[in-house]
Protein backbone atom coordinates (compact mmCIF):
# COMPACT_ATOMS: atom_id res chain seq x y z
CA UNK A 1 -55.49 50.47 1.70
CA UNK A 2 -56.62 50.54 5.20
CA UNK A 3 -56.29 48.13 8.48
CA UNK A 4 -60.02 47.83 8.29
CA UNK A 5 -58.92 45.78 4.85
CA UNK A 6 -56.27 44.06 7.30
CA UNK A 7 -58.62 43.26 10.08
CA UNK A 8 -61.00 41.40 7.12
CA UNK A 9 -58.68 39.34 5.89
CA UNK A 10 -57.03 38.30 9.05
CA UNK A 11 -60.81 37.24 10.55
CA UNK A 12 -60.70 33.48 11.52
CA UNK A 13 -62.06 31.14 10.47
CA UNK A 14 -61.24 31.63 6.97
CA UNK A 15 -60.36 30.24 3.69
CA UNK A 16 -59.88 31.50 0.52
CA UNK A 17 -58.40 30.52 -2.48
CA UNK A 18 -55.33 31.33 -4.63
CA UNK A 19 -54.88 31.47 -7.98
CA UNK A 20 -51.36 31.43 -9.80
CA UNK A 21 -50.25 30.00 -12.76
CA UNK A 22 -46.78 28.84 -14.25
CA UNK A 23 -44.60 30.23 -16.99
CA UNK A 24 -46.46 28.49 -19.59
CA UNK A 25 -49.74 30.18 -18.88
CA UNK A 26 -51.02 26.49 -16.93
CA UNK A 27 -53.50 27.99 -14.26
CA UNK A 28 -53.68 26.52 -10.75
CA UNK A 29 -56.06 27.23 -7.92
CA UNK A 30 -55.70 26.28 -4.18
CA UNK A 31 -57.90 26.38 -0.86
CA UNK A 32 -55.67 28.26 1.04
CA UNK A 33 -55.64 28.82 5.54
CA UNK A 34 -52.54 30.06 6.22
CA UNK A 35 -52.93 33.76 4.59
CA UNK A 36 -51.89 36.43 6.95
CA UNK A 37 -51.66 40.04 6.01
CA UNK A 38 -49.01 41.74 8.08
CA UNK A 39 -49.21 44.83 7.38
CA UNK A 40 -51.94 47.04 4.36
CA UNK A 41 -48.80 45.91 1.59
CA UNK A 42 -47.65 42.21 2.70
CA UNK A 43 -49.49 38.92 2.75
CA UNK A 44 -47.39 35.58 3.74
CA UNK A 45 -48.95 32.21 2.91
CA UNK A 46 -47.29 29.07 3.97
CA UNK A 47 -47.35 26.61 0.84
CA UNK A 48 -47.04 22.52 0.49
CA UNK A 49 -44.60 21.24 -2.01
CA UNK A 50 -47.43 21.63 -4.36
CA UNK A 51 -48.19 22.97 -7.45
CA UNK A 52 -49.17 26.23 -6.53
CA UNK A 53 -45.32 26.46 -5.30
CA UNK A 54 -44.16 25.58 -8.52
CA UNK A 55 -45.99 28.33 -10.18
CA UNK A 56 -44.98 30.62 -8.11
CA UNK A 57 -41.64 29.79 -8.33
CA UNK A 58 -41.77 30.23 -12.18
CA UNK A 59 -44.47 33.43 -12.76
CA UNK A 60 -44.39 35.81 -9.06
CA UNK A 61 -48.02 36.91 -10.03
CA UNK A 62 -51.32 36.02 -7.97
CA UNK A 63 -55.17 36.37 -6.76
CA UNK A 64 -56.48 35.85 -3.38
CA UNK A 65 -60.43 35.53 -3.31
CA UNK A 66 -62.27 35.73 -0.12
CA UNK A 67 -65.53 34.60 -0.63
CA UNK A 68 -68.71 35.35 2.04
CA UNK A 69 -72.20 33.95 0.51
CA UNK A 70 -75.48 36.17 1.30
CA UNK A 71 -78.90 35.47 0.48
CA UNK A 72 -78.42 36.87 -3.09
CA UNK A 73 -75.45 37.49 -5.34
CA UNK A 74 -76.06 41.26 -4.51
CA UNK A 75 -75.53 40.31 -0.72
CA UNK A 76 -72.41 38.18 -0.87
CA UNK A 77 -69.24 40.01 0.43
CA UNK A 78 -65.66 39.49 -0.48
CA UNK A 79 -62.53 40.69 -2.46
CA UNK A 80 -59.86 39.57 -4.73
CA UNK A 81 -56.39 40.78 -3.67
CA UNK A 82 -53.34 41.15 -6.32
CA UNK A 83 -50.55 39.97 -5.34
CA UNK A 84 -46.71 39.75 -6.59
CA UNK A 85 -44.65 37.18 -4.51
CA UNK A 86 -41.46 38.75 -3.18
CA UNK A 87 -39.88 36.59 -1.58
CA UNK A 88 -40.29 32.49 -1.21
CA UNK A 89 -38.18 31.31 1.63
CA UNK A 90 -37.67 27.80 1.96
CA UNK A 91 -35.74 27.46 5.26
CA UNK A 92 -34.63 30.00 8.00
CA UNK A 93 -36.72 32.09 10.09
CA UNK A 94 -39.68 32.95 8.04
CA UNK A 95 -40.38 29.58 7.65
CA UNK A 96 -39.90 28.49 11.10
CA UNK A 97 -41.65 31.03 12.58
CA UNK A 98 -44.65 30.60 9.88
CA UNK A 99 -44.85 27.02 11.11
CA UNK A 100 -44.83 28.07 14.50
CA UNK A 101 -47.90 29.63 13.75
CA UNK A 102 -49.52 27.12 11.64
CA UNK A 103 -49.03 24.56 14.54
CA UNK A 104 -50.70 26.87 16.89
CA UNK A 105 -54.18 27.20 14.41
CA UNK A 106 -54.42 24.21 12.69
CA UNK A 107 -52.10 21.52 14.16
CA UNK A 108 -48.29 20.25 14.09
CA UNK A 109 -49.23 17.96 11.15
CA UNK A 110 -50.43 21.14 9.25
CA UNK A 111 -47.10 22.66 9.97
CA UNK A 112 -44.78 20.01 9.34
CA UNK A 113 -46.42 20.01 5.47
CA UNK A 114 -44.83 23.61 4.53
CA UNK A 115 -42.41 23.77 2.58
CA UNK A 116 -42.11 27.52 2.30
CA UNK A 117 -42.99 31.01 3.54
CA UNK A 118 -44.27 33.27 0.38
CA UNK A 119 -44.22 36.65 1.35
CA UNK A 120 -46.17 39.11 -1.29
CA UNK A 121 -46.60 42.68 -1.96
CA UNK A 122 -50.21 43.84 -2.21
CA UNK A 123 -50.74 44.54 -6.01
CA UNK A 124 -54.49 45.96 -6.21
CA UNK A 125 -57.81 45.22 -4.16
CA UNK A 126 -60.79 44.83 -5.68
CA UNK A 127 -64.76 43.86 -4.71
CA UNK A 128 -65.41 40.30 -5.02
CA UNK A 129 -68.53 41.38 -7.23
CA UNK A 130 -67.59 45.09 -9.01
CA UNK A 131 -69.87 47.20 -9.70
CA UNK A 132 -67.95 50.03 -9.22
CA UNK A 133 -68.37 50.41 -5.77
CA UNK A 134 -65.53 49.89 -4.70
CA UNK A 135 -63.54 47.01 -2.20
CA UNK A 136 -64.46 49.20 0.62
CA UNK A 137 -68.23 48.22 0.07
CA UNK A 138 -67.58 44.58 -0.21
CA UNK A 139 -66.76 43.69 3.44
């Protein structure tokens, strides 16, 4: 993976949405703002006490979509990212400073909602449409 793929999913504004699902196979998806890619292998997402929490705390494995509509389905850009949570911190400094940073973008009352810090590793990329051509072509 390259920092061009970094530099894409950092842009602002953006939402995407994450997809997880709990031990017994219930699937869950969530808008998601607070995905930041640190580096071409991490992601950290600040979560809610929500369900997407609960899943992850019970199955580590996810999907981030970023979604870009064109004037056809040919045109639209995007990617799904793989991703297996590492680590879920629910106080310290990865939460603190991930709040920090929520309160800056979208407001203290944004902040004050997380409950943790997930930090993933970078599973696979792929296009948001595949048609071989690879992720590299879909941004």
């Amino acid at each position: 993976m390259t920092s061009k793929l970094v530099e894409y999913f950092n842009k602002q504004p953006r939402l995407g949405i994450l997809a997880t699902s709990g031990r017994d196979g219930r699937v869950d998806v969530a808008v998601i703002g607070s995905a930041h890619m640190t580096d071409e292998k991490t992601v950290v997402i600040g979560l809610a006490k929500n369900r997407t929490l609960a899943c992850l705390s019970e199955n580590p494995h996810a999907v981030y979509m970023i979604v870009e509509p064109g004037k056809s389905i040919m045109d639209w850009k995007g990617v799904r990212v793989y991703l297996e949570a590492k680590e879920i911190a629910r106080h310290g400094p990865a939460l603190e400073g991930l709040k920090d940073q929520i309160a800056k973008v979208a407001g203290k009352d944004a902040a004050a909602m997380m409950a943790a810090a997930v930090t993933f590793r970078v599973v696979e990329v792929r296009p948001l449409v595949d048609m071989g051509q690879g992720w590299e072509k879909s941004i």
